[in-house]
N, C-alpha and C. Protein backbone atom coordinates (compact mmCIF):
# COMPACT_ATOMS: atom_id res chain seq x y z
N UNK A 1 36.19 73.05 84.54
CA UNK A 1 35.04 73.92 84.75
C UNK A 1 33.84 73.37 83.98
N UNK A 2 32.69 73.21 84.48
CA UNK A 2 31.60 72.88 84.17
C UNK A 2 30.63 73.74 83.13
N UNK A 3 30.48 73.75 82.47
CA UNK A 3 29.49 74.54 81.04
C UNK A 3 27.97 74.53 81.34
N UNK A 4 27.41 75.90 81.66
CA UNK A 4 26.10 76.12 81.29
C UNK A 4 25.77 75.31 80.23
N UNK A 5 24.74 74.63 79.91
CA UNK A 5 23.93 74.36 78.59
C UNK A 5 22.70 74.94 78.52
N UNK A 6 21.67 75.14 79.65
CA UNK A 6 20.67 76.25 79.13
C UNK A 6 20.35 76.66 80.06
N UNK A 7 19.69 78.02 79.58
CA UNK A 7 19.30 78.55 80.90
C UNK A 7 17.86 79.23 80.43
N UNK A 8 17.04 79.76 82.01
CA UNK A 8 15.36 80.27 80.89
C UNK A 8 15.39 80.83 82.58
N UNK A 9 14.85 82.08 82.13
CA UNK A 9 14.46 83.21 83.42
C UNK A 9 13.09 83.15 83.56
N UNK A 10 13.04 82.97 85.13
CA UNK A 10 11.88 83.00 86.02
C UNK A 10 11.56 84.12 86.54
N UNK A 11 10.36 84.17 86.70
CA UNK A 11 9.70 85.48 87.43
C UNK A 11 11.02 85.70 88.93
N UNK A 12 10.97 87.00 88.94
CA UNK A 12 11.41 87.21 90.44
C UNK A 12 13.00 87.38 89.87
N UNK A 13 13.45 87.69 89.36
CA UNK A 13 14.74 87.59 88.98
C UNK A 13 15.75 86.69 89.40
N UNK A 14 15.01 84.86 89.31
CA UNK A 14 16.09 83.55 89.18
C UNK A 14 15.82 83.44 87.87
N UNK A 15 16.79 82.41 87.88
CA UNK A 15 17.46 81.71 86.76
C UNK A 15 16.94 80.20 86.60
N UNK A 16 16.77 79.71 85.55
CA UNK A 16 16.68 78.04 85.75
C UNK A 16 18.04 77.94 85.46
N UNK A 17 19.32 76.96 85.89
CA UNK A 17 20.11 76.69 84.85
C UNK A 17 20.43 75.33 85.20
N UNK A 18 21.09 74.68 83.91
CA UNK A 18 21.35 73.59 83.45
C UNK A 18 22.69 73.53 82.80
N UNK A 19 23.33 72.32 83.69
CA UNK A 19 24.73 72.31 83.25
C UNK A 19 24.88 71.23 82.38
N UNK A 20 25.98 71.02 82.14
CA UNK A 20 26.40 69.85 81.51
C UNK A 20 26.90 68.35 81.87
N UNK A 21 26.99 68.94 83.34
CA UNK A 21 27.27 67.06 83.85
C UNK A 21 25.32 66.83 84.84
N UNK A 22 24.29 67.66 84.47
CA UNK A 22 23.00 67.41 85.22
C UNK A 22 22.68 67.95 85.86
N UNK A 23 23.45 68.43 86.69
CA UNK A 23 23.38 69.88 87.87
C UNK A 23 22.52 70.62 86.99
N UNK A 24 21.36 70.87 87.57
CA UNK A 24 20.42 72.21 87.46
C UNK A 24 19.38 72.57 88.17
N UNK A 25 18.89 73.61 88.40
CA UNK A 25 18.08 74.13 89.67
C UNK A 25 18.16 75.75 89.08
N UNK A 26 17.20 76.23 90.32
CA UNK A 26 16.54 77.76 90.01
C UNK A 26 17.57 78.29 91.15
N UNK A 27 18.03 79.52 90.34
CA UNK A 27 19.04 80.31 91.78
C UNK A 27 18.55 82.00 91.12
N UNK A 28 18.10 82.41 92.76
CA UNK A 28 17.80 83.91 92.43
C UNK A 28 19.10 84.53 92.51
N UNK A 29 19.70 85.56 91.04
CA UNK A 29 20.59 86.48 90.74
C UNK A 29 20.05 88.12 91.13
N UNK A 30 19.32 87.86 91.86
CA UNK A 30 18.89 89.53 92.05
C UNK A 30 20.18 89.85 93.41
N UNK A 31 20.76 89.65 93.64
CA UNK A 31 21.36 90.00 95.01
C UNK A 31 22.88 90.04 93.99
N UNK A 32 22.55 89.98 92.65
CA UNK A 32 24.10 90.01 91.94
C UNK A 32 24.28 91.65 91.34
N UNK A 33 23.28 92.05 91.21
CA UNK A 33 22.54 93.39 90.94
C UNK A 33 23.18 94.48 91.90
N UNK A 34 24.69 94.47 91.17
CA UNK A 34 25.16 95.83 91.48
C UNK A 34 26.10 96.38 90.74
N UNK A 35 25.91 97.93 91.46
CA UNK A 35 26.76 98.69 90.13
C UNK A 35 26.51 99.11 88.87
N UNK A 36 26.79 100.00 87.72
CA UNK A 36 25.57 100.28 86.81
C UNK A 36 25.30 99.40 86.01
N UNK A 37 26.62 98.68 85.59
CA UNK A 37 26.44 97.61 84.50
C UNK A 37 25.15 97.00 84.51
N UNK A 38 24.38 96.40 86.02
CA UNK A 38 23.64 95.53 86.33
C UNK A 38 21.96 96.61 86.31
N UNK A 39 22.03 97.83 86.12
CA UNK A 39 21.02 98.58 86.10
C UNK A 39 20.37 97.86 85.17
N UNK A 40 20.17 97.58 83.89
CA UNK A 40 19.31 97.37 82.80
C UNK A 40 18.54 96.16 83.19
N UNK A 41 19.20 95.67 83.95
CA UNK A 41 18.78 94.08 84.32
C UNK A 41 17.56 94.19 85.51
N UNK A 42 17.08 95.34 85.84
CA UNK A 42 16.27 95.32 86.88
C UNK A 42 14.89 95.29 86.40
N UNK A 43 15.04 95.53 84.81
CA UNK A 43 13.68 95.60 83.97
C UNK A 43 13.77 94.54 83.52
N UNK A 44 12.49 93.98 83.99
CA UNK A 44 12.37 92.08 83.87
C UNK A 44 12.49 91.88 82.48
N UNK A 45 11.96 93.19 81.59
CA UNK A 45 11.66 92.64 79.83
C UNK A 45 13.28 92.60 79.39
N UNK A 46 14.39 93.23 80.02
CA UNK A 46 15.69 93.35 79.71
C UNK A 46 16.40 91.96 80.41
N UNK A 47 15.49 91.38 81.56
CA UNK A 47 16.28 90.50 82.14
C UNK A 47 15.75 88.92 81.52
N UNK A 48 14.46 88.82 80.81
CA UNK A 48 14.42 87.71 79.84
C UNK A 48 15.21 88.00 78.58
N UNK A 49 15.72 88.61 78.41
CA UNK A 49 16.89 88.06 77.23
C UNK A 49 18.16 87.89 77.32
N UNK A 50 17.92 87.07 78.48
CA UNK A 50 19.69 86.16 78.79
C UNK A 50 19.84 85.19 77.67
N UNK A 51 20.87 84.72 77.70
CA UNK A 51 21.45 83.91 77.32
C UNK A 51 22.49 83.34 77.15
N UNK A 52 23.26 81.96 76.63
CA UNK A 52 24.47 81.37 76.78
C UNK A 52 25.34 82.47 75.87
N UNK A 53 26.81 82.80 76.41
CA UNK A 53 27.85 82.88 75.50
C UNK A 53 28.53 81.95 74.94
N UNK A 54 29.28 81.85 74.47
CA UNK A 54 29.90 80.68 73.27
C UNK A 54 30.98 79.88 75.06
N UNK A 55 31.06 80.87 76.20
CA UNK A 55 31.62 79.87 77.30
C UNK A 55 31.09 79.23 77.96
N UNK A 56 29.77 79.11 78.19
CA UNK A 56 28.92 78.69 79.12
C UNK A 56 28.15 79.75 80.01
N UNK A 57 29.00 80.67 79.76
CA UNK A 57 28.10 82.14 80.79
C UNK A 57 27.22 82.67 80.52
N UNK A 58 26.36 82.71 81.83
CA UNK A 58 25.12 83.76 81.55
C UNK A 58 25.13 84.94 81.21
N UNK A 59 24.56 85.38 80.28
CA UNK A 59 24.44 86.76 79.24
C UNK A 59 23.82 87.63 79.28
N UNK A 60 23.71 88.58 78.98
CA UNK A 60 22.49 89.52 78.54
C UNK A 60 23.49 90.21 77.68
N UNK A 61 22.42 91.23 76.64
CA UNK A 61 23.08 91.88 75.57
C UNK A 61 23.56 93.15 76.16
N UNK A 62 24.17 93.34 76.98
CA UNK A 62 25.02 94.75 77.57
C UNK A 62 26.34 94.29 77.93
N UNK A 63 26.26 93.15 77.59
CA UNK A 63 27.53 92.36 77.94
C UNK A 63 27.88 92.20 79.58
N UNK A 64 26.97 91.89 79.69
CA UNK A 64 26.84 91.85 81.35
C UNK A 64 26.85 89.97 81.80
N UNK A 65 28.24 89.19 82.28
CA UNK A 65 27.86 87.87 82.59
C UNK A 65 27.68 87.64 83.95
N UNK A 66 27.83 86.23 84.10
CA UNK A 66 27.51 85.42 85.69
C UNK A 66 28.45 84.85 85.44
N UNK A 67 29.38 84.17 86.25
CA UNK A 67 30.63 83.22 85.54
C UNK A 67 30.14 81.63 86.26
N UNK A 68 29.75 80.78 85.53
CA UNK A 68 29.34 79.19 85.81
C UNK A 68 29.39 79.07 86.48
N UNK A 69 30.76 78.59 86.90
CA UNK A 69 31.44 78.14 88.17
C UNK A 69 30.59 78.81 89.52
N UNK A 70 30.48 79.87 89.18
CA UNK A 70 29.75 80.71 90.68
C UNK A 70 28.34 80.19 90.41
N UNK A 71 27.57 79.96 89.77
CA UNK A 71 26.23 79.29 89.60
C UNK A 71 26.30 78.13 89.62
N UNK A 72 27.31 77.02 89.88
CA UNK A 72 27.51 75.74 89.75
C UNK A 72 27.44 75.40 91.26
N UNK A 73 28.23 76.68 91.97
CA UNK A 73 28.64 76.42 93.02
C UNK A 73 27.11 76.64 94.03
N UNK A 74 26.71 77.59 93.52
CA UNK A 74 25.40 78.14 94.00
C UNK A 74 24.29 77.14 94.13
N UNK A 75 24.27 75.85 93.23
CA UNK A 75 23.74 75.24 92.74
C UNK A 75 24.04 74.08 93.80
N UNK A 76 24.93 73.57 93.65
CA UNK A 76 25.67 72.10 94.86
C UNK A 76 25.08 72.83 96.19
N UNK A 77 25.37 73.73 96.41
CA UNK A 77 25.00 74.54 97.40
C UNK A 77 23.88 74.08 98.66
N UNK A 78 22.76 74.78 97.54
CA UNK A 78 21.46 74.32 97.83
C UNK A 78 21.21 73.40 97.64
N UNK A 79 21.48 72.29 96.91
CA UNK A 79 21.02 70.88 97.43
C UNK A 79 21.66 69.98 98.59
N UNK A 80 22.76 70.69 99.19
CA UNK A 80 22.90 70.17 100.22
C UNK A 80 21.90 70.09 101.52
């Protein structure tokens, strides 16, 4: 499995992210936005403070992740 190394939120609710073998690109997570967990995240000032967990996953402090692999994949994706 491939490791986030950074990530920095864009207007519009994407993501920049950056992996560890170079793979990186902008993928909009707003269509991940369900269920309550994901409520807090609709307030952009709540949705710039993502960040890495100690696995590579995207974060926010509600303990709310993205799991890599699905953003990795998201990622190969679109550059096809």
């Amino acid at each position: 499995m491939t490791r986030a190394v950074y990530v920095e939120p864009k207007p519009g609710w994407r993501l920049y992210v950056r992996f560890e073998d170079g793979i990186d690109g902008v993928v909009d997570v707003s269509t991940s936005f369900r269920g309550p967990m994901t409520a807090p995240l609709r307030d952009e000032s709540f949705f710039r403070q993502v960040f890495l967990d100690e696995f590579g996953a995207v974060s926010w402090p509600n303990g709310y992740d993205l799991a890599p692999d699905a953003l990795y994949d998201r990622l190969c994706k679109q550059a096809e």
